[in-house]
PDB file of N, CA and C in Angstrom:
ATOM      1  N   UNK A   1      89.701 318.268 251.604  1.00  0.00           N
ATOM      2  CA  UNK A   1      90.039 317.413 252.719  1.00  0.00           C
ATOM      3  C   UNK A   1      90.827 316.186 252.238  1.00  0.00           C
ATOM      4  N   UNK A   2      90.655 315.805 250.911  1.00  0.00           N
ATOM      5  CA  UNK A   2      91.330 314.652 250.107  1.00  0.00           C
ATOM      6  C   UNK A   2      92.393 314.693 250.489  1.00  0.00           C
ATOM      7  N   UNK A   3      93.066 316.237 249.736  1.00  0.00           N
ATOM      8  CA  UNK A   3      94.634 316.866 249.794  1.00  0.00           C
ATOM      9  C   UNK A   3      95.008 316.815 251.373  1.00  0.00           C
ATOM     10  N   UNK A   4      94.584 316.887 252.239  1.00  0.00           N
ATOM     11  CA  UNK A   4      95.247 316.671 253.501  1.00  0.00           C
ATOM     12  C   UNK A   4      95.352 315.657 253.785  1.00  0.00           C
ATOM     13  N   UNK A   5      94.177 314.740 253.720  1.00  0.00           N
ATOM     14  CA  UNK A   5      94.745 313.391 254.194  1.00  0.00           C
ATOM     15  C   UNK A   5      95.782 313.229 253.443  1.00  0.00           C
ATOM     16  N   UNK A   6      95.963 313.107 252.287  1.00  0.00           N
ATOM     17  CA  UNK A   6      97.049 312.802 251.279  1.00  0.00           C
ATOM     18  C   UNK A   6      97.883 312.895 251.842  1.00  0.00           C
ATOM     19  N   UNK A   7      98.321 314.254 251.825  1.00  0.00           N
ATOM     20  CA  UNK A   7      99.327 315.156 252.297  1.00  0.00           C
ATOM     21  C   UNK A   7      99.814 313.941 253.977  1.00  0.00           C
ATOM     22  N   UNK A   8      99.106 313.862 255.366  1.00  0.00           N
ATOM     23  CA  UNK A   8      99.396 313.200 255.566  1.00  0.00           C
ATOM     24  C   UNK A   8     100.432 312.121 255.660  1.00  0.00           C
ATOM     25  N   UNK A   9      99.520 311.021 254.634  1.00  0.00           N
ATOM     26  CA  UNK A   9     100.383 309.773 254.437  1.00  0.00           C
ATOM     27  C   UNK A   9     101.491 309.809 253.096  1.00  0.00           C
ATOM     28  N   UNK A  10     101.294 311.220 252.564  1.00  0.00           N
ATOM     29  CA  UNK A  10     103.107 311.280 251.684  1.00  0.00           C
ATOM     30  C   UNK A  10     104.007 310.950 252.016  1.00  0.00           C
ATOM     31  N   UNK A  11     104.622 310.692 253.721  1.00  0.00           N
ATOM     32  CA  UNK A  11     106.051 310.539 253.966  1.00  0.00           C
ATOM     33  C   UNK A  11     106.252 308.741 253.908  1.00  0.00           C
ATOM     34  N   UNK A  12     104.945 308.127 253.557  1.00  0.00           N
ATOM     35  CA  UNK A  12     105.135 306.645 253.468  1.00  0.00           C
ATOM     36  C   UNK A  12     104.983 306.444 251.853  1.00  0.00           C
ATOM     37  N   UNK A  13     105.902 305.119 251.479  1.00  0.00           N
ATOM     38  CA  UNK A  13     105.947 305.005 250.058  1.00  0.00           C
ATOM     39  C   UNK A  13     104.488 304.827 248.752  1.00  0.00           C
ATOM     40  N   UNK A  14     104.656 305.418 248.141  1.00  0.00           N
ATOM     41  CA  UNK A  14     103.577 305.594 247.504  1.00  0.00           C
ATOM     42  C   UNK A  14     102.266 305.010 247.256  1.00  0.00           C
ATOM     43  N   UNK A  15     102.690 303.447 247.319  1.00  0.00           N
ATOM     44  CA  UNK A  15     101.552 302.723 247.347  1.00  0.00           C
ATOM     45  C   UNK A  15     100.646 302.732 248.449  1.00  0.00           C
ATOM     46  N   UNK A  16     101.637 302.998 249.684  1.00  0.00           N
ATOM     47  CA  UNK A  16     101.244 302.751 251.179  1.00  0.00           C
ATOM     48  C   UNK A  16     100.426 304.260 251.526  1.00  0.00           C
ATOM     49  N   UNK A  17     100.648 305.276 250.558  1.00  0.00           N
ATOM     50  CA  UNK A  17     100.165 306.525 251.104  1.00  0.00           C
ATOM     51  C   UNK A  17      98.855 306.322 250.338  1.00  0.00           C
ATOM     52  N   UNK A  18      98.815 305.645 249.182  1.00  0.00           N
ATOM     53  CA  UNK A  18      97.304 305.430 248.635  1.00  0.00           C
ATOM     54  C   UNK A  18      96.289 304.969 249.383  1.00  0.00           C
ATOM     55  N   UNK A  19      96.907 303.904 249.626  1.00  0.00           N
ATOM     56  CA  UNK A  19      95.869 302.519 250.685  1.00  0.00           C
ATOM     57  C   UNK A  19      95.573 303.302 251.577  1.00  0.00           C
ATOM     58  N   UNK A  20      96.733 304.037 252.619  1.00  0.00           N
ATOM     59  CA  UNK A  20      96.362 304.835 253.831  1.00  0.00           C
ATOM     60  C   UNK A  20      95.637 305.770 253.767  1.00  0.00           C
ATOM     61  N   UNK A  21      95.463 306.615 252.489  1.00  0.00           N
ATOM     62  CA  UNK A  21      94.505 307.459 252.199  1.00  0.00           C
ATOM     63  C   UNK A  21      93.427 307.302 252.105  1.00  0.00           C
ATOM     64  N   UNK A  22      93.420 305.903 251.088  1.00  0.00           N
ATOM     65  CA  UNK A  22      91.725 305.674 250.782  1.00  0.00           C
ATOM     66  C   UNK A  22      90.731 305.062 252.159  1.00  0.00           C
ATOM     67  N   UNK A  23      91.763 304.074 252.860  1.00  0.00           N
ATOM     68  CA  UNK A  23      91.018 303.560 254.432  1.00  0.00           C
ATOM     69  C   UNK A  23      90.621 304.446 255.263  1.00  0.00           C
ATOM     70  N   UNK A  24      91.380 305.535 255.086  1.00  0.00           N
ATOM     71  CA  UNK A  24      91.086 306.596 255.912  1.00  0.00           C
ATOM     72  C   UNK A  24      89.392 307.261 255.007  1.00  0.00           C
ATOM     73  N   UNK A  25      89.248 307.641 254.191  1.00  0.00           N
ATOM     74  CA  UNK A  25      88.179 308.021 253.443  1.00  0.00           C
ATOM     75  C   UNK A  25      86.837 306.849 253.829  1.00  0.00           C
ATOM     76  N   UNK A  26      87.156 306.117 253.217  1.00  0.00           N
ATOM     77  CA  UNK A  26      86.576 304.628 253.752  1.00  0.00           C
ATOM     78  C   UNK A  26      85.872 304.616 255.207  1.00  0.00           C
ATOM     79  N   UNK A  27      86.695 304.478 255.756  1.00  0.00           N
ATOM     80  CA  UNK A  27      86.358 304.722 257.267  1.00  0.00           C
ATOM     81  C   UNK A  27      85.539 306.261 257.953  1.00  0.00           C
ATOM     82  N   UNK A  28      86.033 307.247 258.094  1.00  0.00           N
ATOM     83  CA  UNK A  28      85.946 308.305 258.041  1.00  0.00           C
ATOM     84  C   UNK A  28      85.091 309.016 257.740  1.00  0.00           C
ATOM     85  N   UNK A  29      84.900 309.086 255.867  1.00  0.00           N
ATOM     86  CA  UNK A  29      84.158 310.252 255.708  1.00  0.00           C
ATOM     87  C   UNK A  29      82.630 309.585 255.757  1.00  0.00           C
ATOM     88  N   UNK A  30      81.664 310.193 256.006  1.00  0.00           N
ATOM     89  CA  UNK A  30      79.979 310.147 256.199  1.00  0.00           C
ATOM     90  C   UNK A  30      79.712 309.564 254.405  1.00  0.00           C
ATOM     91  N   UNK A  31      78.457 308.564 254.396  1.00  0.00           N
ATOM     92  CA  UNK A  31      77.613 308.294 253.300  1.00  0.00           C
ATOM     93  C   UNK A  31      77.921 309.532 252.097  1.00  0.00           C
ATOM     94  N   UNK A  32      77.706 310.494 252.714  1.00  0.00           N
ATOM     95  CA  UNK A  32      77.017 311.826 251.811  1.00  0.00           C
ATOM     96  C   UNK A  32      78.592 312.481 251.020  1.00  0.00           C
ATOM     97  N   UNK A  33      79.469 312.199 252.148  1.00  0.00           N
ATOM     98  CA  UNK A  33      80.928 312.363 251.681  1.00  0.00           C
ATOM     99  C   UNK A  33      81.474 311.989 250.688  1.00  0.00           C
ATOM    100  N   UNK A  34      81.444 310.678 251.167  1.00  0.00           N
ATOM    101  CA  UNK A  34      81.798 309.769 249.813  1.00  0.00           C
ATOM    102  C   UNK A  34      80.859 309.836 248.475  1.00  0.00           C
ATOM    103  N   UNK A  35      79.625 309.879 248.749  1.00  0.00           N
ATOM    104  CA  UNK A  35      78.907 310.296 247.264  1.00  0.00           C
ATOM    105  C   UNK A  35      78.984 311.476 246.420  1.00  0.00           C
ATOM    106  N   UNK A  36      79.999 312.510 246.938  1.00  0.00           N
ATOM    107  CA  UNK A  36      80.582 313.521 246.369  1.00  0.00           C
ATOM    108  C   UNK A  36      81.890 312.616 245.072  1.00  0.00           C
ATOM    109  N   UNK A  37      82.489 311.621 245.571  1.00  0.00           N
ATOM    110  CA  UNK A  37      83.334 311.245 245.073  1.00  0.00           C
ATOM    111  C   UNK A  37      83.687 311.571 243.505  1.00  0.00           C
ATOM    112  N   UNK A  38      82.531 311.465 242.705  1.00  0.00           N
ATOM    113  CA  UNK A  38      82.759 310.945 241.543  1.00  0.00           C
ATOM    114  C   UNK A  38      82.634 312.750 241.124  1.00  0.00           C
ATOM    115  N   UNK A  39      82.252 313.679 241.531  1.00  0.00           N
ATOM    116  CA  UNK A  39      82.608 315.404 241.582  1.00  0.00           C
ATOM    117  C   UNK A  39      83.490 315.656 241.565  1.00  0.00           C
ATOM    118  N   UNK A  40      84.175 314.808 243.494  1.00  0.00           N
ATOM    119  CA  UNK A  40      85.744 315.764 243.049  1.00  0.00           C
ATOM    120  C   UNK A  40      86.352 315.043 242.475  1.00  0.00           C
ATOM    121  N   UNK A  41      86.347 313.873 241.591  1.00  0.00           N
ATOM    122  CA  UNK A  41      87.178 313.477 240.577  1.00  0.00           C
ATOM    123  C   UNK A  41      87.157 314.046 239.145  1.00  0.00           C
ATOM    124  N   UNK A  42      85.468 314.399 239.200  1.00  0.00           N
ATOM    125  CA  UNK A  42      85.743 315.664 237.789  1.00  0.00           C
ATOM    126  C   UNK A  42      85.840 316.858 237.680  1.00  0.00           C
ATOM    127  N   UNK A  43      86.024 317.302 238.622  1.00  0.00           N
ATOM    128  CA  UNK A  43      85.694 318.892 239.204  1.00  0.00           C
ATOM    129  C   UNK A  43      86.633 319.241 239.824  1.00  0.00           C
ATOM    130  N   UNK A  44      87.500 318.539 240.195  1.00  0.00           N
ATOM    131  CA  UNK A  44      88.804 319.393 240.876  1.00  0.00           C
ATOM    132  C   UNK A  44      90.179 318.233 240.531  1.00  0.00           C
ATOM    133  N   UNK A  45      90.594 319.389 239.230  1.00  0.00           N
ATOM    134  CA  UNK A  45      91.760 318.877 238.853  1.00  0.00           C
ATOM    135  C   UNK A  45      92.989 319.398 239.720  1.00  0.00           C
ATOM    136  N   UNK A  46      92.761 320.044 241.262  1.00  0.00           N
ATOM    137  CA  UNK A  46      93.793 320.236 242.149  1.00  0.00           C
ATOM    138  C   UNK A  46      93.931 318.956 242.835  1.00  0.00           C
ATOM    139  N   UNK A  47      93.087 317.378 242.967  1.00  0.00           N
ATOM    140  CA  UNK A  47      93.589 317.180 243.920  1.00  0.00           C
ATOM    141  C   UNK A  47      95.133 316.006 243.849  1.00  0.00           C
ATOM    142  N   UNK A  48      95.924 316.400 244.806  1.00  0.00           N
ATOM    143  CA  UNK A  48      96.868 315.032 244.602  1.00  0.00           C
ATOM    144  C   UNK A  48      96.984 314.368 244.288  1.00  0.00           C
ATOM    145  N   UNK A  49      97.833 313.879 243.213  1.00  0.00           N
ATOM    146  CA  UNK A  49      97.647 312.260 242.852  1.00  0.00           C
ATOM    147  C   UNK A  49      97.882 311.190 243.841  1.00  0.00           C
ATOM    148  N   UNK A  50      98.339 311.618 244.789  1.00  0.00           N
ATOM    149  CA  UNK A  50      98.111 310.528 245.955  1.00  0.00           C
ATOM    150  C   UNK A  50      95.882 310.303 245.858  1.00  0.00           C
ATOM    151  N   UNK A  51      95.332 311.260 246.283  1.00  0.00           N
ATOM    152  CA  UNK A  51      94.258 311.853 246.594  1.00  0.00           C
ATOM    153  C   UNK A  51      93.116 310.895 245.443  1.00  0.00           C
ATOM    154  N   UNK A  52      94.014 311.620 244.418  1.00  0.00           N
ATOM    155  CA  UNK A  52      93.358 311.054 242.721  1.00  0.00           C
ATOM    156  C   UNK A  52      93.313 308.907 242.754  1.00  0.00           C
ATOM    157  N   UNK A  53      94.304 309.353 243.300  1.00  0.00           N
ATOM    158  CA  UNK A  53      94.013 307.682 243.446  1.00  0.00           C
ATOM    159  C   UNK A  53      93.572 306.955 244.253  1.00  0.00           C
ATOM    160  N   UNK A  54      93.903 307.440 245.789  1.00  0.00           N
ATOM    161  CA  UNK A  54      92.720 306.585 246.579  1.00  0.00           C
ATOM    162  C   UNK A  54      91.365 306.701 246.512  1.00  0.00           C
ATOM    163  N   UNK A  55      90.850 308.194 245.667  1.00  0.00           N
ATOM    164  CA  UNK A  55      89.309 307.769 245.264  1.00  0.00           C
ATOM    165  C   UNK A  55      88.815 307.209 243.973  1.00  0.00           C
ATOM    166  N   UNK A  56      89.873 307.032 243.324  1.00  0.00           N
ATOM    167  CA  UNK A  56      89.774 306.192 241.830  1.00  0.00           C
ATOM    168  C   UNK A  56      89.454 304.895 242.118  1.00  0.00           C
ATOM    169  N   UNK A  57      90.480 304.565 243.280  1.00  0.00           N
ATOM    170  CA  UNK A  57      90.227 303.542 243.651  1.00  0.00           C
ATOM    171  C   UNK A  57      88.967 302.411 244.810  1.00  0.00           C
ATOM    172  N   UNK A  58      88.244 303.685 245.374  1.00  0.00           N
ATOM    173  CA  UNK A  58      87.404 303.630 246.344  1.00  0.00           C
ATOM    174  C   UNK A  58      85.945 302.526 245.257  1.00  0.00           C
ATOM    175  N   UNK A  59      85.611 301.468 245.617  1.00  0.00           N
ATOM    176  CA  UNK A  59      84.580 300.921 245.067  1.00  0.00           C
ATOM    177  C   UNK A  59      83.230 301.358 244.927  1.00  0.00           C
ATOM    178  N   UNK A  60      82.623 301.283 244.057  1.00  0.00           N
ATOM    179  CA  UNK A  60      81.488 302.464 243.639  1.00  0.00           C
ATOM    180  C   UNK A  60      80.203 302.181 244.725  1.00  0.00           C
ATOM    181  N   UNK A  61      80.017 301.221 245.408  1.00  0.00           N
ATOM    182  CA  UNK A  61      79.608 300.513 246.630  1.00  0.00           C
ATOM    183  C   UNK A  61      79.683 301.838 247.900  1.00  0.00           C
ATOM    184  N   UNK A  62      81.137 302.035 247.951  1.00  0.00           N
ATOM    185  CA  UNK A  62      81.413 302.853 248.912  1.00  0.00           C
ATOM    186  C   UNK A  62      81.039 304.335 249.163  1.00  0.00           C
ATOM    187  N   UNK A  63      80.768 305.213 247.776  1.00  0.00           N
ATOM    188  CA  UNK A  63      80.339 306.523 247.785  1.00  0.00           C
ATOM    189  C   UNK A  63      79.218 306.776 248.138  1.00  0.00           C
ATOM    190  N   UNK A  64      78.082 305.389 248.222  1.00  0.00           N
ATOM    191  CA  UNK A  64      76.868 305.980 249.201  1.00  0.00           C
ATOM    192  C   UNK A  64      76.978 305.906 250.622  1.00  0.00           C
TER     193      UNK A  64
END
């Protein structure tokens, strides 16, 4: 679901597709969602680097 949002906000410049990605995650996905985070960052080397970075960037606060 990372890769789609991503996918998404690709047609805006890169930084802007990050931010838009991660607010969207932020907002969006459920407690339980976000505490997957730190999985699909080691466990799925498919996702976007758009993707890769708005949850790199997501504060460790946020995945519960």
């Amino acid at each position: 679901m990372a890769n789609q949002i991503a996918t998404f906000f690709s047609t805006q410049p890169h930084a802007e597709a990050v931010d838009g990605t991660r607010q969207h995650i932020r907002k969006f996905w459920d407690p339980r969602m976000r505490g997957r985070v730190p999985h699909l960052l080691a466990e799925h080397p498919s996702l976007l680097p758009i993707a890769r970075e708005a949850l790199e960037g997501l504060p460790a606060s946020s995945h519960n």
